[in-house]
Protein backbone atom coordinates (compact mmCIF):
# COMPACT_ATOMS: atom_id res chain seq x y z
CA UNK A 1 0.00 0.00 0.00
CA UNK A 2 1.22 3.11 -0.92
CA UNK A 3 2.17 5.95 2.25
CA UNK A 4 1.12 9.48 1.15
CA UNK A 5 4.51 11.00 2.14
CA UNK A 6 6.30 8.27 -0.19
CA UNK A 7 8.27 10.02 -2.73
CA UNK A 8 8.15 8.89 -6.08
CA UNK A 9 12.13 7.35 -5.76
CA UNK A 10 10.58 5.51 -2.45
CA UNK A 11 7.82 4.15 -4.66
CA UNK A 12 10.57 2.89 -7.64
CA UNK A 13 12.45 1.33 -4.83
CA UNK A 14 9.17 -0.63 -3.57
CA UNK A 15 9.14 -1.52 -7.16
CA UNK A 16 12.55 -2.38 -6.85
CA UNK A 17 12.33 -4.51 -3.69
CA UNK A 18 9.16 -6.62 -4.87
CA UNK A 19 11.46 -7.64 -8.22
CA UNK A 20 13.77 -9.01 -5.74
CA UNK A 21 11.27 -11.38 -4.34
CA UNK A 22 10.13 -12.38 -7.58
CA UNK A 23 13.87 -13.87 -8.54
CA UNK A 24 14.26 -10.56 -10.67
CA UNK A 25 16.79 -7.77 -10.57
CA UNK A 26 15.65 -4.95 -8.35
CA UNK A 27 15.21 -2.38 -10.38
CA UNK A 28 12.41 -0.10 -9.88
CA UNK A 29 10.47 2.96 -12.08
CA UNK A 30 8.27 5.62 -11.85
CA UNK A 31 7.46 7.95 -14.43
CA UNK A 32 5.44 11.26 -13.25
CA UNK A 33 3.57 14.12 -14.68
CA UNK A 34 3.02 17.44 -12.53
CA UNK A 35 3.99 15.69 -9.47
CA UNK A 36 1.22 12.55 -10.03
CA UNK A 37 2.61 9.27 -10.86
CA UNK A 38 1.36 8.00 -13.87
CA UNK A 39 3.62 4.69 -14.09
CA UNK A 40 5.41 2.21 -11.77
CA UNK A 41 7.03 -0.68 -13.07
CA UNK A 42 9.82 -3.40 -11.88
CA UNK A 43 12.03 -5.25 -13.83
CA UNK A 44 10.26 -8.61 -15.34
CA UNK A 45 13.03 -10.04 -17.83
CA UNK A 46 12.76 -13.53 -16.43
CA UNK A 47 8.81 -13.00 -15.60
CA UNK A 48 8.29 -12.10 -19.49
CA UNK A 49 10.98 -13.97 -20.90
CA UNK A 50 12.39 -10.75 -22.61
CA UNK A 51 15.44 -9.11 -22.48
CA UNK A 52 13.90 -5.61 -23.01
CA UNK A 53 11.43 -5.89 -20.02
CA UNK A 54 13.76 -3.25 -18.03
CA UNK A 55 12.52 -1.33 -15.57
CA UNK A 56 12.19 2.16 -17.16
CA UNK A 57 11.56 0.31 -20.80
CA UNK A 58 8.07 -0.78 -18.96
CA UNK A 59 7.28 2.14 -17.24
CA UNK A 60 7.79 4.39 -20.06
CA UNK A 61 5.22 2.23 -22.75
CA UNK A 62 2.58 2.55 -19.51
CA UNK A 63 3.07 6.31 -19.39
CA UNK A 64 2.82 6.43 -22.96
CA UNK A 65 -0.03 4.36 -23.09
CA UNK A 66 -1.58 6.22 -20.15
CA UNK A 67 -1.36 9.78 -22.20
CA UNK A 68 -1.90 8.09 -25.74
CA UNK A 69 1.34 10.05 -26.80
CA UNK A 70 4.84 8.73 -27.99
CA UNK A 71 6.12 11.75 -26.43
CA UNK A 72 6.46 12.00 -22.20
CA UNK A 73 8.10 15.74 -22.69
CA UNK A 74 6.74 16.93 -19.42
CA UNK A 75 7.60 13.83 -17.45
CA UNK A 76 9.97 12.56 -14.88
CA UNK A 77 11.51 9.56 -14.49
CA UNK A 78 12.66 8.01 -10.95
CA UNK A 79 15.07 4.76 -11.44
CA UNK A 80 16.69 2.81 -8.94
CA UNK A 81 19.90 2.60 -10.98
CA UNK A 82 21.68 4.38 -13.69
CA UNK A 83 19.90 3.31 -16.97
CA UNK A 84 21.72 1.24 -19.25
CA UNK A 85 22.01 2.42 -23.15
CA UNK A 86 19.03 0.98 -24.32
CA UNK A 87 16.89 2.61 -21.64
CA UNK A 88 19.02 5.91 -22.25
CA UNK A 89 17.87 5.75 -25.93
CA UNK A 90 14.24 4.94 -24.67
CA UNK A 91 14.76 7.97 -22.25
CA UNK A 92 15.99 10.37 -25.17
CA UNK A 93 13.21 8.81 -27.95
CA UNK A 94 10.24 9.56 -25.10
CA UNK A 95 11.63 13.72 -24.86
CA UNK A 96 11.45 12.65 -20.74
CA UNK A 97 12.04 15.89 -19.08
CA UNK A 98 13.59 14.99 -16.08
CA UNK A 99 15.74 11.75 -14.61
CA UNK A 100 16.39 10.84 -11.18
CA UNK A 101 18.41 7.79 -10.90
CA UNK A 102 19.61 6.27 -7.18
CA UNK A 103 22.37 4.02 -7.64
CA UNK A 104 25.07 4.79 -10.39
CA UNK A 105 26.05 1.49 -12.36
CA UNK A 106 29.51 1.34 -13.39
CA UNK A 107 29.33 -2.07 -15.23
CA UNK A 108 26.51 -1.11 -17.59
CA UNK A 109 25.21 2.17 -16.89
CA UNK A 110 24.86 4.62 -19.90
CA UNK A 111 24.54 7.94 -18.51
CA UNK A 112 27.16 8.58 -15.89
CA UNK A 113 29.15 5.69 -16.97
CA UNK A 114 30.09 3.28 -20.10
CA UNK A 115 28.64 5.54 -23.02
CA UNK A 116 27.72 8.34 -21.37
CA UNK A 117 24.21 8.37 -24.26
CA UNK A 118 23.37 11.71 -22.94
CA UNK A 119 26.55 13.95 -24.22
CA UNK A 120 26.75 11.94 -27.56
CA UNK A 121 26.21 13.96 -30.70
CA UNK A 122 23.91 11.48 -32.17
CA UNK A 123 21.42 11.95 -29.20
CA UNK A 124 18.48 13.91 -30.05
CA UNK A 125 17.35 14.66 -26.33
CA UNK A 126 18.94 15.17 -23.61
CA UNK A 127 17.18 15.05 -20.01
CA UNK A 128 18.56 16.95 -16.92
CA UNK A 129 19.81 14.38 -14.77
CA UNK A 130 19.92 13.87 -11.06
CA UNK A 131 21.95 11.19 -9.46
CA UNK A 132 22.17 10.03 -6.07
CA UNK A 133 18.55 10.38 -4.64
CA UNK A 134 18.01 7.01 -2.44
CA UNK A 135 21.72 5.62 -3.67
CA UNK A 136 21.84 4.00 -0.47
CA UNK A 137 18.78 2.28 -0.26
CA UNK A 138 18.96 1.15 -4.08
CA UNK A 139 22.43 0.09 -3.45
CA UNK A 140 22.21 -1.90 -0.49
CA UNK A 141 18.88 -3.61 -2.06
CA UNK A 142 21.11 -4.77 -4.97
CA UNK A 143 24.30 -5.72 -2.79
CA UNK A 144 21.91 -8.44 -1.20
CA UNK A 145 20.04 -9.62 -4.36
CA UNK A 146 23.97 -10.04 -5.89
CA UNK A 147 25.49 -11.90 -2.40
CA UNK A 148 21.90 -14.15 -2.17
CA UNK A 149 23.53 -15.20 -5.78
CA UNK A 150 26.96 -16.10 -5.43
């Protein structure tokens, strides 16, 4: 159930946390528009048998779907951690305003790290981006889905 004084990165990493208990990796999203969320999703790769079922990749075809628009220009977009370069390109494609992402990812994160999508000439959009809201949370969430695994 969702607490009114949740913000929407708390939400993503409820998202987050109940892709952990379904064997998936916990990554959480939350897209929102003038402060209302419009779309939570949680990674589902194994659930849907598809490599593409990221976190952000899901909540972005709900908000689309939500607003009947391939465009989300005055949206935000709360992730758990740093989108990789496919969901960078989503990110860029949907005009997203805004992205808040918790835990950087240095293996395959696009943004921060690896390709860096964002300051590439051949990207169209480019969102402002704010790291580090709920790192700690995110990463610690991730640390045990990782150890559970070794």
């Amino acid at each position: 159930m969702k607490n009114f004084a949740d913000t929407p990165m708390d939400i993503a990493i409820n998202a987050a946390k109940e892709a952990s208990e379904a064997g998936e990796v916990p990554v959480g999203a939350v897209i929102t528009l003038s402060g209302e969320i419009i779309a939570v999703a949680a990674n589902a790769m194994r659930k849907n048998a598809d490599a593409t079922a990221h976190a952000e990749m899901a909540a972005i075809r709900m908000a689309m779907k939500k607003l009947r628009s391939e465009r989300l220009e005055n949206c935000d977009l709360y992730v758990t951690l740093e989108p990789c370069t496919m969901c960078a390109g989503a990110i860029s494609h949907a005009r997203i305003r805004r992205l808040y992402f918790a835990a950087p990812d240095i293996k395959a994160g696009a943004v921060e790290n690896g390709v860096r999508f964002f300051e590439q000439a051949s990207c169209h959009h480019r969102p402002e981006v704010i790291a580090g809201i709920g790192e700690e949370k995110s990463r610690v969430l991730l640390n045990e889905f990782f150890s559970s695994r070794r």
